[in-house]
C-alpha atoms as a PDB file:
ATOM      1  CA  UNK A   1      98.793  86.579 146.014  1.00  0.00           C
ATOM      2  CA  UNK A   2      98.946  83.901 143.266  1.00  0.00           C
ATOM      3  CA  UNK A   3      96.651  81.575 141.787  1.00  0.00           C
ATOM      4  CA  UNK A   4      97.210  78.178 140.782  1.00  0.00           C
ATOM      5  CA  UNK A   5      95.109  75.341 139.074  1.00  0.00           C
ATOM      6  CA  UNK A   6      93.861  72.301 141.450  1.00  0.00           C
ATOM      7  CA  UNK A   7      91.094  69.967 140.815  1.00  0.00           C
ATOM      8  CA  UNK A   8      89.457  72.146 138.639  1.00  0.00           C
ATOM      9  CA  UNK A   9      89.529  74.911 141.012  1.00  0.00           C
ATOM     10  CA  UNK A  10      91.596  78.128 141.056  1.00  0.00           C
ATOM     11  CA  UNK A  11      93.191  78.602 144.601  1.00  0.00           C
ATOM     12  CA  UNK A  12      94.511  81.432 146.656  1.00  0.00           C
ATOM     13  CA  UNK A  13      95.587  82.205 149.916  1.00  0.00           C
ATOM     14  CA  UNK A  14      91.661  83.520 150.896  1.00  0.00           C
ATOM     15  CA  UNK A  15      89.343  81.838 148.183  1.00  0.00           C
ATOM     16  CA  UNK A  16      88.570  79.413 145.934  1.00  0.00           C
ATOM     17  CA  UNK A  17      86.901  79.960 142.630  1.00  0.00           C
ATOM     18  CA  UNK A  18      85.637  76.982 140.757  1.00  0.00           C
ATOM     19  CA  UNK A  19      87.164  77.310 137.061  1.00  0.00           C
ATOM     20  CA  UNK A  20      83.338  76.859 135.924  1.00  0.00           C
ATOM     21  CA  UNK A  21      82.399  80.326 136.938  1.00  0.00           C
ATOM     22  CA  UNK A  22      85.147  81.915 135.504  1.00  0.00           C
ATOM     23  CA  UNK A  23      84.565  83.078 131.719  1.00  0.00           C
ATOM     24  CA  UNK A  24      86.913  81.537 128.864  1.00  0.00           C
ATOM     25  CA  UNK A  25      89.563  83.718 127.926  1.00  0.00           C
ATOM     26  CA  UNK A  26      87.974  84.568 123.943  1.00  0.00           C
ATOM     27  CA  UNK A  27      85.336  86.105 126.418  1.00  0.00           C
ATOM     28  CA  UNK A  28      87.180  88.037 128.304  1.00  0.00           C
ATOM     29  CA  UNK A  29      89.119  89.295 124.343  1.00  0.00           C
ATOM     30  CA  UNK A  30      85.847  90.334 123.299  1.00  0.00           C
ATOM     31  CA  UNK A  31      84.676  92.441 125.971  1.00  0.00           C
ATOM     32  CA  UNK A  32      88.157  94.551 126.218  1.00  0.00           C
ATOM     33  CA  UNK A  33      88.921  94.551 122.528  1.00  0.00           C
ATOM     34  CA  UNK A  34      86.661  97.419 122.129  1.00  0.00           C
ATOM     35  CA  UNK A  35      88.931  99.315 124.949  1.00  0.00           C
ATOM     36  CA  UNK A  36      91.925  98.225 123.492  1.00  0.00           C
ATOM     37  CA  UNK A  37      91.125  99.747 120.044  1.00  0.00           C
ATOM     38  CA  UNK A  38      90.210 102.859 121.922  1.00  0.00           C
ATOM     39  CA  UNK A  39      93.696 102.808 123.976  1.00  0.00           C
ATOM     40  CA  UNK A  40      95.629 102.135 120.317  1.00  0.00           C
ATOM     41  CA  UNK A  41      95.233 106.195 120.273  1.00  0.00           C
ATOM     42  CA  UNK A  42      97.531 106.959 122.435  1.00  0.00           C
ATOM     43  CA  UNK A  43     100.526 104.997 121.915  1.00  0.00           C
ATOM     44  CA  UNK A  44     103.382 106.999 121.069  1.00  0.00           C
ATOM     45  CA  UNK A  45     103.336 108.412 117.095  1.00  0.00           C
ATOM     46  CA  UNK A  46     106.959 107.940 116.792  1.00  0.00           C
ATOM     47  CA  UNK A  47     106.132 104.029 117.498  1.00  0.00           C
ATOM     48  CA  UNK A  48     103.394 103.988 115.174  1.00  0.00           C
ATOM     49  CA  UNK A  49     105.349 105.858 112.634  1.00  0.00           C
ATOM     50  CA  UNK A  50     108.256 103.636 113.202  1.00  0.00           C
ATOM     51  CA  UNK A  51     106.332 100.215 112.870  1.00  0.00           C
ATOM     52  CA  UNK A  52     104.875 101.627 109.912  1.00  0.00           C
ATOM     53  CA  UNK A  53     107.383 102.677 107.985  1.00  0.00           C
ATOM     54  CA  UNK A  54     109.612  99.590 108.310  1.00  0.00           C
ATOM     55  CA  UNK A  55     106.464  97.530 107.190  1.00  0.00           C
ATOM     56  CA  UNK A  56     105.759  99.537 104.371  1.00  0.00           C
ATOM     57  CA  UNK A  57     109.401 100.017 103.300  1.00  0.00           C
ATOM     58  CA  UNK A  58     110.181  95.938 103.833  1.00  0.00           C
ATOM     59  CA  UNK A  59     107.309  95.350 101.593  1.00  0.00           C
ATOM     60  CA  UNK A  60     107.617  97.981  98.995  1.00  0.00           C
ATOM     61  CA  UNK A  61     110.998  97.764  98.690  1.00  0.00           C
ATOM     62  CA  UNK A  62     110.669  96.350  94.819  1.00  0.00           C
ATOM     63  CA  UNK A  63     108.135  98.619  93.839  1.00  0.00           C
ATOM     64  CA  UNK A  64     110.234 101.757  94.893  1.00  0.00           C
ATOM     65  CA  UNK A  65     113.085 100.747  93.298  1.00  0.00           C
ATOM     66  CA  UNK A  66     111.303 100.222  89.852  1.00  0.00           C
ATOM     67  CA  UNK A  67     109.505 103.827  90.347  1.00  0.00           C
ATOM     68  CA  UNK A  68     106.448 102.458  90.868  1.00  0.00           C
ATOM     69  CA  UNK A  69     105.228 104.100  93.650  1.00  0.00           C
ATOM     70  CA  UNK A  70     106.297 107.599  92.182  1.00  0.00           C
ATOM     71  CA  UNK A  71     102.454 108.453  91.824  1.00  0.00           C
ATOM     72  CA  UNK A  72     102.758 109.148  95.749  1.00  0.00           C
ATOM     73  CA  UNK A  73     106.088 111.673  95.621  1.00  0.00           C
ATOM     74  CA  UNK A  74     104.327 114.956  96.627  1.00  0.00           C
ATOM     75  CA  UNK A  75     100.676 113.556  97.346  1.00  0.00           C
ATOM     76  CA  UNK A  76      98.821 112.211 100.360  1.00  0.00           C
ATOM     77  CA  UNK A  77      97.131 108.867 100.758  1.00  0.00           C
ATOM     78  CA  UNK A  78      95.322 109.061 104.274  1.00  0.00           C
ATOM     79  CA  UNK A  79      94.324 105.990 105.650  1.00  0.00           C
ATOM     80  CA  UNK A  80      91.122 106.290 108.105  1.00  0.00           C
ATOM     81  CA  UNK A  81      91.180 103.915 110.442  1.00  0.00           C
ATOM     82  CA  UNK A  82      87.599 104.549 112.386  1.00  0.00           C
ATOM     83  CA  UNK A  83      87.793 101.805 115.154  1.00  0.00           C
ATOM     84  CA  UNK A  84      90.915 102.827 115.899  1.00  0.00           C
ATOM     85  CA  UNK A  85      90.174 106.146 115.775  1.00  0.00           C
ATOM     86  CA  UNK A  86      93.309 107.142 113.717  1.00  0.00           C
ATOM     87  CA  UNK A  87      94.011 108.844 110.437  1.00  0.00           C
ATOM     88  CA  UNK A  88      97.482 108.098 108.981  1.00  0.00           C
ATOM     89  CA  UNK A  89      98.855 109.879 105.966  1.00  0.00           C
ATOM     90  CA  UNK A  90     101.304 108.670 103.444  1.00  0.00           C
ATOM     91  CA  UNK A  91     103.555 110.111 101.153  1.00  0.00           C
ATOM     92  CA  UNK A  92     106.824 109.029  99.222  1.00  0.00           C
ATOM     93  CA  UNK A  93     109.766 110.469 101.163  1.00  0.00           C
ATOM     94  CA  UNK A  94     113.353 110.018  99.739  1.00  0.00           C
ATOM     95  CA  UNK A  95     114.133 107.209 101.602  1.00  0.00           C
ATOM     96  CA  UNK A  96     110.876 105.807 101.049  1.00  0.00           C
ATOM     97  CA  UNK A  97     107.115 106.037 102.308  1.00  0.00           C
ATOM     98  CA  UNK A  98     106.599 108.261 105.374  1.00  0.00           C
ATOM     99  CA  UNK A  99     103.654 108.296 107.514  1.00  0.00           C
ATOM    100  CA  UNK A 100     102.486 111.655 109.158  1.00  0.00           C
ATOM    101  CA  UNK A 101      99.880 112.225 111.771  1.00  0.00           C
ATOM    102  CA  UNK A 102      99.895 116.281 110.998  1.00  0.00           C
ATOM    103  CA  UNK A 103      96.841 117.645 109.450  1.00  0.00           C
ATOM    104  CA  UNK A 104      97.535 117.694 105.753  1.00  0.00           C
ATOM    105  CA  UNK A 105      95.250 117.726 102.845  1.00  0.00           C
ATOM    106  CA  UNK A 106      95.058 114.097 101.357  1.00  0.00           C
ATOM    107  CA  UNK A 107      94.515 113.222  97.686  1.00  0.00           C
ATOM    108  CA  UNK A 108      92.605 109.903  98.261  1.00  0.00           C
ATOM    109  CA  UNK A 109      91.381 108.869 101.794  1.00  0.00           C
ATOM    110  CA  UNK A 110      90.350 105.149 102.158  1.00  0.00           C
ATOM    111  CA  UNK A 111      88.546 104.848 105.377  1.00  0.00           C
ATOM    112  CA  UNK A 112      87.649 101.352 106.911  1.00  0.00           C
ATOM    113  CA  UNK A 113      88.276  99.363 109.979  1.00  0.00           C
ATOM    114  CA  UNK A 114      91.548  97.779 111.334  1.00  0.00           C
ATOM    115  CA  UNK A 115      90.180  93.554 110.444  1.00  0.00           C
ATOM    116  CA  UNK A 116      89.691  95.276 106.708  1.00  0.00           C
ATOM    117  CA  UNK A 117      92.700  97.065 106.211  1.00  0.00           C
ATOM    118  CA  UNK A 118      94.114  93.944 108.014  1.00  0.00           C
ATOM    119  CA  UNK A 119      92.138  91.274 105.124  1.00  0.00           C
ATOM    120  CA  UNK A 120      93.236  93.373 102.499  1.00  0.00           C
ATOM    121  CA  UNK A 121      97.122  93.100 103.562  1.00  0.00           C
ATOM    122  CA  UNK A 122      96.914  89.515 103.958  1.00  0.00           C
ATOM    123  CA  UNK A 123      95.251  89.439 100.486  1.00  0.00           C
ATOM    124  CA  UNK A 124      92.146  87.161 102.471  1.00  0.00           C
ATOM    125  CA  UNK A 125      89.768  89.821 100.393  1.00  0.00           C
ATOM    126  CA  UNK A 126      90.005  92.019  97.730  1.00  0.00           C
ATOM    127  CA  UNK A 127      90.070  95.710  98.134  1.00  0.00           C
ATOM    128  CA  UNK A 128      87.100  95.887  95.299  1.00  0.00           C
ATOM    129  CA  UNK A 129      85.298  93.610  97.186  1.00  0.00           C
ATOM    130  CA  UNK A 130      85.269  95.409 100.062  1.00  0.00           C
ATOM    131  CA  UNK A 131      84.532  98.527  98.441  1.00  0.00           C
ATOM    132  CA  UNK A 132      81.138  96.688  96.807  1.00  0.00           C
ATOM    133  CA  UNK A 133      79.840  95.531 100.310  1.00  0.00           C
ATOM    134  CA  UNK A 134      80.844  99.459 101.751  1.00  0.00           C
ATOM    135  CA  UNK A 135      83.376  98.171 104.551  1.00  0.00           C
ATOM    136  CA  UNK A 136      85.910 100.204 103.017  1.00  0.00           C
ATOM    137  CA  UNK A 137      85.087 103.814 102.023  1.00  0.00           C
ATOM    138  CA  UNK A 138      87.240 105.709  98.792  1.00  0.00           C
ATOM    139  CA  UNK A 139      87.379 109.039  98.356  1.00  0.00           C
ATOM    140  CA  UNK A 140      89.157 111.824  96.743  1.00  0.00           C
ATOM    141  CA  UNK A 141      91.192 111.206  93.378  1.00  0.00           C
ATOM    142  CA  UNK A 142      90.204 108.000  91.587  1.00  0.00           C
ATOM    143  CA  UNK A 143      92.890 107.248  89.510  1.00  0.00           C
ATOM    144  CA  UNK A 144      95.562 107.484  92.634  1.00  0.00           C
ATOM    145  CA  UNK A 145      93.141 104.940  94.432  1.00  0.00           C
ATOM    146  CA  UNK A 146      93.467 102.627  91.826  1.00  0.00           C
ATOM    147  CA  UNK A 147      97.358 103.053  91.873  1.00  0.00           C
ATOM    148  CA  UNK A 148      97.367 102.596  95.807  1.00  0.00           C
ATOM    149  CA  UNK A 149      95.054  99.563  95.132  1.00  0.00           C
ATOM    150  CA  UNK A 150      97.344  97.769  92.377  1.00  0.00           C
ATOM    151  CA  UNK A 151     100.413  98.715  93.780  1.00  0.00           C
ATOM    152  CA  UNK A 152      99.970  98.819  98.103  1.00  0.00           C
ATOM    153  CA  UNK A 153      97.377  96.008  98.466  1.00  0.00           C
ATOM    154  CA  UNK A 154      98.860  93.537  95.552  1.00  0.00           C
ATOM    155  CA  UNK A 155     102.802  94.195  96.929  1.00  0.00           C
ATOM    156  CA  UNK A 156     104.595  90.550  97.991  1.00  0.00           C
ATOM    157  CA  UNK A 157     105.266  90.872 101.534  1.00  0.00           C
ATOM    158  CA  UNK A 158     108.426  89.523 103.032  1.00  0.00           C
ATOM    159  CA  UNK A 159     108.261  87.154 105.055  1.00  0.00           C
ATOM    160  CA  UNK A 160     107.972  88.842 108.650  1.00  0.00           C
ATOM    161  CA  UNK A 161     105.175  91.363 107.358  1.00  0.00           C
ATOM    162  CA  UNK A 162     103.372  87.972 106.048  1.00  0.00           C
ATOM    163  CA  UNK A 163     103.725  86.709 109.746  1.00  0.00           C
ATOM    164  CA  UNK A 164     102.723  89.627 111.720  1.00  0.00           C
ATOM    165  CA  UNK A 165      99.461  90.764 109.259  1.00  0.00           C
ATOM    166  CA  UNK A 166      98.666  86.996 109.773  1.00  0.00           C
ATOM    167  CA  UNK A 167      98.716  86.792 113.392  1.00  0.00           C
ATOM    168  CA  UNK A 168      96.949  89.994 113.500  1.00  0.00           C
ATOM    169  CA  UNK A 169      94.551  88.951 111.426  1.00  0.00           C
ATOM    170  CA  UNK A 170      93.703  86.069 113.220  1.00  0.00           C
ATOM    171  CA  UNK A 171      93.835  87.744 116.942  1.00  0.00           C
ATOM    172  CA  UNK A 172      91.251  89.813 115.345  1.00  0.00           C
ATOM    173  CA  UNK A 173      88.682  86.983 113.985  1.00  0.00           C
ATOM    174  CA  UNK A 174      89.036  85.626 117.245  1.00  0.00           C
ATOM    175  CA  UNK A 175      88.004  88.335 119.214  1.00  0.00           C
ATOM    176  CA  UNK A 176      85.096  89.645 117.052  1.00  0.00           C
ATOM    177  CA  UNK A 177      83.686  86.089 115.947  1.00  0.00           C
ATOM    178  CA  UNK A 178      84.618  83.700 118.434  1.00  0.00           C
END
């Protein structure tokens, strides 16, 4: 059965619903976006993994190649990611960063939510700032997080990453402000 738009009035074969009962569509967002962040927990790990990874290789790519991100070869950075209900750890591979959902003992954990992790890529907010108003938690080795902070968080992203973090990022203001 489909619906279609008429004189302010959405039609089917058995009813018609006057578009002024219906609720606008950032309504309907914000009621499921809590569900969808719950659902995020199950897709696939090797998707997750293999998002990740690209991401993280397309936009450290520099950084890796001038050693910089050596402070990470044979340590763990988890990121805690509690409306998502995820915990993602990170260490320098020899292709690059790998992410690993096993249970491993990280040397700095950083735990926020998705919009913060999401601000901080973007470079909308500084990591510090964040850390000062407690939306993101630290803990573990300080001088690593400080590393992870200059080098992950200040990192020029290539274009795509740039357009995907954005989009996110404002898919998420959307839903949770309006």
């Amino acid at each position: 059965m489909t619906s279609i738009l008429r004189g302010g009035s959405y039609m089917s074969k058995s009813t018609r619903v006057p578009v002024s009962i219906l609720p606008h569509p950032i309504a309907v967002m914000r009621r499921i976006h809590p569900l969808m962040k719950r659902q995020a927990r199950y897709i696939p790990f090797g998707l997750v993994r293999t998002s990740i990874e690209a991401v993280m290789r397309g936009t450290l790519q520099e950084p890796i190649r001038n050693g910089e991100l050596e402070f990470l070869r044979g340590r763990w950075l988890q990121l805690h990611v509690v409306d998502l209900g995820v915990r993602w750890n990170i260490t320098l591979g020899l292709i690059g960063p790998i992410l690993v959902q096993s249970a491993v003992r990280p040397d700095v954990t950083i735990t926020g939510d998705l919009r913060h992790f999401v601000e901080m890529a973007n470079a909308e907010n500084d990591p510090d700032t964040f850390f000062f108003q407690r939306k993101i938690r630290v803990e573990g080795d300080t001088e690593m997080s400080l590393w992870v902070k200059n080098t992950l968080f200040a990192s020029e992203k290539p274009r795509w990453v740039q357009v995907i973090t954005e989009r996110l990022g404002r898919f998420l203001v959307m839903v949770e402000e309006g």
